[in-house]
PDB file of N, CA and C in Angstrom:
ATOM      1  N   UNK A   1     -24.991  82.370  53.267  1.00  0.00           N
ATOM      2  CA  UNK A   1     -24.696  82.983  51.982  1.00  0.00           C
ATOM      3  C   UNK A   1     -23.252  83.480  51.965  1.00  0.00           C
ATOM      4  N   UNK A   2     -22.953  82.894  50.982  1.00  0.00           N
ATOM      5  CA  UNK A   2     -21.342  83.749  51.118  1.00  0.00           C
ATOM      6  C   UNK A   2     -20.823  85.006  49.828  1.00  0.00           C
ATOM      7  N   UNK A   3     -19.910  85.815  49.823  1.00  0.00           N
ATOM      8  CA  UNK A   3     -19.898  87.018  49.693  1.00  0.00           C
ATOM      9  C   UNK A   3     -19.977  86.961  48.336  1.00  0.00           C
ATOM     10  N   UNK A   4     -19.651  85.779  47.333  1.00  0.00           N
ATOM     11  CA  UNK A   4     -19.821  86.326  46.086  1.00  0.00           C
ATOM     12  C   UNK A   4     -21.106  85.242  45.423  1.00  0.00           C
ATOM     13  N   UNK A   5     -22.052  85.546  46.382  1.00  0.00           N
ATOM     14  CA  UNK A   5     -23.413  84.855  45.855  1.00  0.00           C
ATOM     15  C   UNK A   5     -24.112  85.880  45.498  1.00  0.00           C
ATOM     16  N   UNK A   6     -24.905  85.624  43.928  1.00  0.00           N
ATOM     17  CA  UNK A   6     -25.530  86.425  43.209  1.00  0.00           C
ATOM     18  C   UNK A   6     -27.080  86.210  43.441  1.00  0.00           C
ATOM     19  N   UNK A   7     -27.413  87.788  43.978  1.00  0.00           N
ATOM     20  CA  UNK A   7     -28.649  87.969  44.233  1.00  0.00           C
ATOM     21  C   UNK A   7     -29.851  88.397  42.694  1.00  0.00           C
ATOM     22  N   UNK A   8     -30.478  87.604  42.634  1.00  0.00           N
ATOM     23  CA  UNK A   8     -31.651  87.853  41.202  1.00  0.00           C
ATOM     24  C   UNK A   8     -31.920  89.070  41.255  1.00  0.00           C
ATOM     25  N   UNK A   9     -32.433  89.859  42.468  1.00  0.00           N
ATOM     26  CA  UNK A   9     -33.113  90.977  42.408  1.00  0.00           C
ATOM     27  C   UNK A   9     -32.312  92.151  42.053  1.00  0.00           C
ATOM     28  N   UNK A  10     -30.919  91.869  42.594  1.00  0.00           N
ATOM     29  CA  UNK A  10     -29.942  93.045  42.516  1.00  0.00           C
ATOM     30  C   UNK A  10     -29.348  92.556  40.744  1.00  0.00           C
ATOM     31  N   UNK A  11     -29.263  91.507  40.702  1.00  0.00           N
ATOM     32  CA  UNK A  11     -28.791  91.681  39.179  1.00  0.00           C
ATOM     33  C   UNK A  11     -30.504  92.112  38.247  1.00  0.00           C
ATOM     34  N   UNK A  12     -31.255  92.000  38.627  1.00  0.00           N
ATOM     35  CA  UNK A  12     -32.561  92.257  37.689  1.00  0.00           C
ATOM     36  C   UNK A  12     -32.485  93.883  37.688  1.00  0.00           C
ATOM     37  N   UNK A  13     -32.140  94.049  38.717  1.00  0.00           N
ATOM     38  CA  UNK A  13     -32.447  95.779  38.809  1.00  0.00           C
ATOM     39  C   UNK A  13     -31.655  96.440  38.238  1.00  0.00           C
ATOM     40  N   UNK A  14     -29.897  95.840  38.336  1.00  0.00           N
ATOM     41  CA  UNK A  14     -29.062  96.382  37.294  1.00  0.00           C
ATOM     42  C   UNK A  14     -29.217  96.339  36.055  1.00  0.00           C
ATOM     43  N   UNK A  15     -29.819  95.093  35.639  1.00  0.00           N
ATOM     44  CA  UNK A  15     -30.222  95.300  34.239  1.00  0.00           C
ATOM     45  C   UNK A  15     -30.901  95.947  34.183  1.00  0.00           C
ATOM     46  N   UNK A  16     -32.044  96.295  34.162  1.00  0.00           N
ATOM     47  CA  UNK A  16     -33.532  97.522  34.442  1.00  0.00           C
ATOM     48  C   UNK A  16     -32.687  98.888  34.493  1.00  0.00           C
ATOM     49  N   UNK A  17     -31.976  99.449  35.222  1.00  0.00           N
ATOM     50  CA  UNK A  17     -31.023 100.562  35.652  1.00  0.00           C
ATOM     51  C   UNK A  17     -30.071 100.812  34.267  1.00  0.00           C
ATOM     52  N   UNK A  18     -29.383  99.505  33.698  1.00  0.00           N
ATOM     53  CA  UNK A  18     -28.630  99.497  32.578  1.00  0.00           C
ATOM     54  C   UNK A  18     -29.302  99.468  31.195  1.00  0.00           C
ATOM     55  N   UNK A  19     -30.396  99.370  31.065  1.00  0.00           N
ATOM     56  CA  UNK A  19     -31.287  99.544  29.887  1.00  0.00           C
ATOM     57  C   UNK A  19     -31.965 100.796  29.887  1.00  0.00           C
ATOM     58  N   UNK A  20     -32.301 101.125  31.079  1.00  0.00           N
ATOM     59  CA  UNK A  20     -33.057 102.959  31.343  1.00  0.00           C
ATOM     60  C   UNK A  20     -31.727 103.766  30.822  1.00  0.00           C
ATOM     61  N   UNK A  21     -30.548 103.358  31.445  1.00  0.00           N
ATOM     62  CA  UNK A  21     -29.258 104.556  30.781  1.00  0.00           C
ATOM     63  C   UNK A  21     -29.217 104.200  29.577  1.00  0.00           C
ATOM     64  N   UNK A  22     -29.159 103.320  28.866  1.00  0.00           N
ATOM     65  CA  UNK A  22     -28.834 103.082  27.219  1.00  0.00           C
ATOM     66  C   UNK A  22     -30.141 104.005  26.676  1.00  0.00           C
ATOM     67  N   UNK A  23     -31.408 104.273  27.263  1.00  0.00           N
ATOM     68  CA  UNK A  23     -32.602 104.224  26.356  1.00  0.00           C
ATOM     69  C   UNK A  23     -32.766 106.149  26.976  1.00  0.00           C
ATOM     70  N   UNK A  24     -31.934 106.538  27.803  1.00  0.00           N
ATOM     71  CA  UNK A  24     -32.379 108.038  28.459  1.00  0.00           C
ATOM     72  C   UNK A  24     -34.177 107.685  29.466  1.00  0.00           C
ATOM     73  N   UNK A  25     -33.793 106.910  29.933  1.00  0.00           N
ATOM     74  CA  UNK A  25     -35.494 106.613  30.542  1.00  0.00           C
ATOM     75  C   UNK A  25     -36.596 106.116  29.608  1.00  0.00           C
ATOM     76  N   UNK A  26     -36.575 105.723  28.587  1.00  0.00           N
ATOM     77  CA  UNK A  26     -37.671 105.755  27.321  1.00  0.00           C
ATOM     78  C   UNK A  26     -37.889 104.355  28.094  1.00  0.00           C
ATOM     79  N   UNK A  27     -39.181 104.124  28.655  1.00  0.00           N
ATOM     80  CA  UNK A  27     -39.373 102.820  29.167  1.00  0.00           C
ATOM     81  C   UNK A  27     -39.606 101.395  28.210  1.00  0.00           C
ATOM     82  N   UNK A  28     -40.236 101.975  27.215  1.00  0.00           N
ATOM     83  CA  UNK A  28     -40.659 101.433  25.660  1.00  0.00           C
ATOM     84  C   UNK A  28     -39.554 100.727  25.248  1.00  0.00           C
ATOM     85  N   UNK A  29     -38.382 101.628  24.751  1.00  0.00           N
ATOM     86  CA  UNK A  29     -37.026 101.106  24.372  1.00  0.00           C
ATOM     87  C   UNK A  29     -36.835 100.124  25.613  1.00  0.00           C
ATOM     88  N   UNK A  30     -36.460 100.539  26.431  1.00  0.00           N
ATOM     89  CA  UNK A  30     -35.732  99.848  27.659  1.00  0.00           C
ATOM     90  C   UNK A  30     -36.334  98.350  27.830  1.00  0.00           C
ATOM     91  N   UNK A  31     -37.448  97.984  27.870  1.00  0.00           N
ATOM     92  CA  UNK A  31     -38.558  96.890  28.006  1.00  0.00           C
ATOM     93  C   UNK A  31     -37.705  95.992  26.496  1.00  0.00           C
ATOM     94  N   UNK A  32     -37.490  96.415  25.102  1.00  0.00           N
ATOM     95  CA  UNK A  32     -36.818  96.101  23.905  1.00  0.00           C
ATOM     96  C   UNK A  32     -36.077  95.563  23.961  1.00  0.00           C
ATOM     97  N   UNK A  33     -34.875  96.380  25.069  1.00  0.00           N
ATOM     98  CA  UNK A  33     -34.105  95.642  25.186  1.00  0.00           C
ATOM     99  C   UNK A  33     -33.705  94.987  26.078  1.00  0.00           C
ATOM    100  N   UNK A  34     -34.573  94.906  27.301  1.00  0.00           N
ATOM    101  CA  UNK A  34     -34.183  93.773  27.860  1.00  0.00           C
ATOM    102  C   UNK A  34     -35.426  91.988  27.226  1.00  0.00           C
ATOM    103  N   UNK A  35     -36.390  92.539  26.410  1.00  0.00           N
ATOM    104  CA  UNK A  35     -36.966  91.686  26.013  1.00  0.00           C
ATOM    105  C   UNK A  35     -38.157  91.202  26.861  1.00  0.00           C
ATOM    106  N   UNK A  36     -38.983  92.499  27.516  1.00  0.00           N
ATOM    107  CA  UNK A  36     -39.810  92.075  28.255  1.00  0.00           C
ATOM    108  C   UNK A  36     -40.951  93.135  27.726  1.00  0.00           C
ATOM    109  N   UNK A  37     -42.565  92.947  27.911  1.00  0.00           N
ATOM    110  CA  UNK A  37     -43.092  94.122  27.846  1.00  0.00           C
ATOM    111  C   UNK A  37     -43.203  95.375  28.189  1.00  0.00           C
ATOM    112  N   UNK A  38     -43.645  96.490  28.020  1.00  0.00           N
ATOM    113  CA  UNK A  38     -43.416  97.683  28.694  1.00  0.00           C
ATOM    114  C   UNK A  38     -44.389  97.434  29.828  1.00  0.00           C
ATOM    115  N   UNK A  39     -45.591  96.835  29.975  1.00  0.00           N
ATOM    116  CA  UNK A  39     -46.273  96.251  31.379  1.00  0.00           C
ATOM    117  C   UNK A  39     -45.361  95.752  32.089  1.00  0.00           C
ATOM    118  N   UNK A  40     -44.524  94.620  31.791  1.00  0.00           N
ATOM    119  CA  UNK A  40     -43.540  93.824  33.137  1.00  0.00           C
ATOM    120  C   UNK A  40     -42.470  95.135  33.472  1.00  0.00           C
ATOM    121  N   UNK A  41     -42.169  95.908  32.547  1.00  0.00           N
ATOM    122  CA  UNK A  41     -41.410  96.463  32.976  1.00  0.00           C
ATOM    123  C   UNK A  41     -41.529  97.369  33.687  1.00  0.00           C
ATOM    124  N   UNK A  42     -42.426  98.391  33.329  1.00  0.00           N
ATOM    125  CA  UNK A  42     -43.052  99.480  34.507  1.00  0.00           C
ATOM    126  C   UNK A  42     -43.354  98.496  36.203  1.00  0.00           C
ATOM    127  N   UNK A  43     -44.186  97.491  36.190  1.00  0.00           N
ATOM    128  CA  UNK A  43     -44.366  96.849  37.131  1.00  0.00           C
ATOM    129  C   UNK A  43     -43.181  96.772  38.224  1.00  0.00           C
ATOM    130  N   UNK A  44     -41.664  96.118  37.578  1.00  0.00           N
ATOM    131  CA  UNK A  44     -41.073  95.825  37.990  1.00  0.00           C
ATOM    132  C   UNK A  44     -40.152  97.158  38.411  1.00  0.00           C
ATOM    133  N   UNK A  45     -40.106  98.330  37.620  1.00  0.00           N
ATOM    134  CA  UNK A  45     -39.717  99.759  37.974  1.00  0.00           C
ATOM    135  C   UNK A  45     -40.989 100.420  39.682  1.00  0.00           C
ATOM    136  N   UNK A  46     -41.865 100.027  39.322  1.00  0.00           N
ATOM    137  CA  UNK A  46     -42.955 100.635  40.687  1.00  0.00           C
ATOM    138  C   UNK A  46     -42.287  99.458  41.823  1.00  0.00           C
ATOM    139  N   UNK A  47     -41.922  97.992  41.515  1.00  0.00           N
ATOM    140  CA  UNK A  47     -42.201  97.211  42.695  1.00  0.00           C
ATOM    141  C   UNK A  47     -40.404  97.265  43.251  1.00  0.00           C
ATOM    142  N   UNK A  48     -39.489  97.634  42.692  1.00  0.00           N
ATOM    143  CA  UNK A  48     -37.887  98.097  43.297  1.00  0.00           C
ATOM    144  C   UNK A  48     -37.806  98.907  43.231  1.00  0.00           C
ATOM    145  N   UNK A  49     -38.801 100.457  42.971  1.00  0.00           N
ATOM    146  CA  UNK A  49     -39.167 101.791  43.428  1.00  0.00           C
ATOM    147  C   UNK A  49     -37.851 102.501  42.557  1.00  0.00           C
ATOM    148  N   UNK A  50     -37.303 102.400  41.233  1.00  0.00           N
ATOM    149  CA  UNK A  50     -36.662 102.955  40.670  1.00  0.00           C
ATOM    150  C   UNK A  50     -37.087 103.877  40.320  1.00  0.00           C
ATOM    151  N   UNK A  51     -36.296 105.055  40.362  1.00  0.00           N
ATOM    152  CA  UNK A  51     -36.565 106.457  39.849  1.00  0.00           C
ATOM    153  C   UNK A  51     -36.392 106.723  38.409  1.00  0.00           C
ATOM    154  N   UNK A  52     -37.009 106.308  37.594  1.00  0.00           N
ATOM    155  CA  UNK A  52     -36.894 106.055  36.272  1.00  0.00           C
ATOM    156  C   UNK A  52     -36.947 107.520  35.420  1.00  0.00           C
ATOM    157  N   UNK A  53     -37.589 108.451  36.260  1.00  0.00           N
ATOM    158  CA  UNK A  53     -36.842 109.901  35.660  1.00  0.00           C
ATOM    159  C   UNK A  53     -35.396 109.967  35.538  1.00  0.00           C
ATOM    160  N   UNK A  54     -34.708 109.695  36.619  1.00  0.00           N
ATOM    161  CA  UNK A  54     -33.216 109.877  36.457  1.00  0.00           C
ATOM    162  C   UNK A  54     -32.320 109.857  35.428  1.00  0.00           C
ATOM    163  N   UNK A  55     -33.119 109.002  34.794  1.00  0.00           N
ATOM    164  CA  UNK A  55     -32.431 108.447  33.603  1.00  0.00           C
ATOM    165  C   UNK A  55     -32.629 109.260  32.546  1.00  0.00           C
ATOM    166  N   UNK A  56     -33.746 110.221  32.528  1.00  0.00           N
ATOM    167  CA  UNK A  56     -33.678 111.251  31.663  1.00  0.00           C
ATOM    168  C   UNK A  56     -32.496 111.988  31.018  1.00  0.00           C
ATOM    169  N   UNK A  57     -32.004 112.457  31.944  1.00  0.00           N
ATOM    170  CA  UNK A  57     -31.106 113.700  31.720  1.00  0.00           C
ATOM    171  C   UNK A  57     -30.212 113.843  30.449  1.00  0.00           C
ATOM    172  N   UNK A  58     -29.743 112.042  29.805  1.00  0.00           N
ATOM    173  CA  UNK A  58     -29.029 111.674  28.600  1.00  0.00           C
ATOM    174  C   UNK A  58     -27.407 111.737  29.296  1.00  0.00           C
ATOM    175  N   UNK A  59     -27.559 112.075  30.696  1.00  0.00           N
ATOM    176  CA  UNK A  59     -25.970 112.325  31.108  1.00  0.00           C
ATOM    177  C   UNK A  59     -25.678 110.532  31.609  1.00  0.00           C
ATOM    178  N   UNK A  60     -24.341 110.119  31.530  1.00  0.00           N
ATOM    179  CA  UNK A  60     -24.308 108.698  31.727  1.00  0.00           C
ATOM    180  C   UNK A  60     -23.369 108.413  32.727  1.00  0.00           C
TER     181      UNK A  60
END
């Protein structure tokens, strides 16, 4: 693998990470906009163990 090979999981999670900050954690919204259900999405928040409170705070 060389250094600027793009990993799925790390770009999936940034997106997931970058839709929780746009939405303040609202998982509902966040799922909207990345265009997935709020089921795939929680799933995929429990299975890369994101702290999806964090995103609360509204601070960015």
């Amino acid at each position: 693998m060389s250094a600027d090979t793009m990993n799925l999981e790390e770009l999936e999670r940034g997106a997931i990470e970058r839709a929780l900050r746009a939405t303040h954690g609202v998982q509902k919204d966040a799922s909207e906009l990345l265009g997935i259900t709020p089921r795939v999405l929680n799933y995929k928040i429990a299975e890369m163990k994101i702290d999806w409170k964090s995103f609360r705070g509204g601070g960015n």
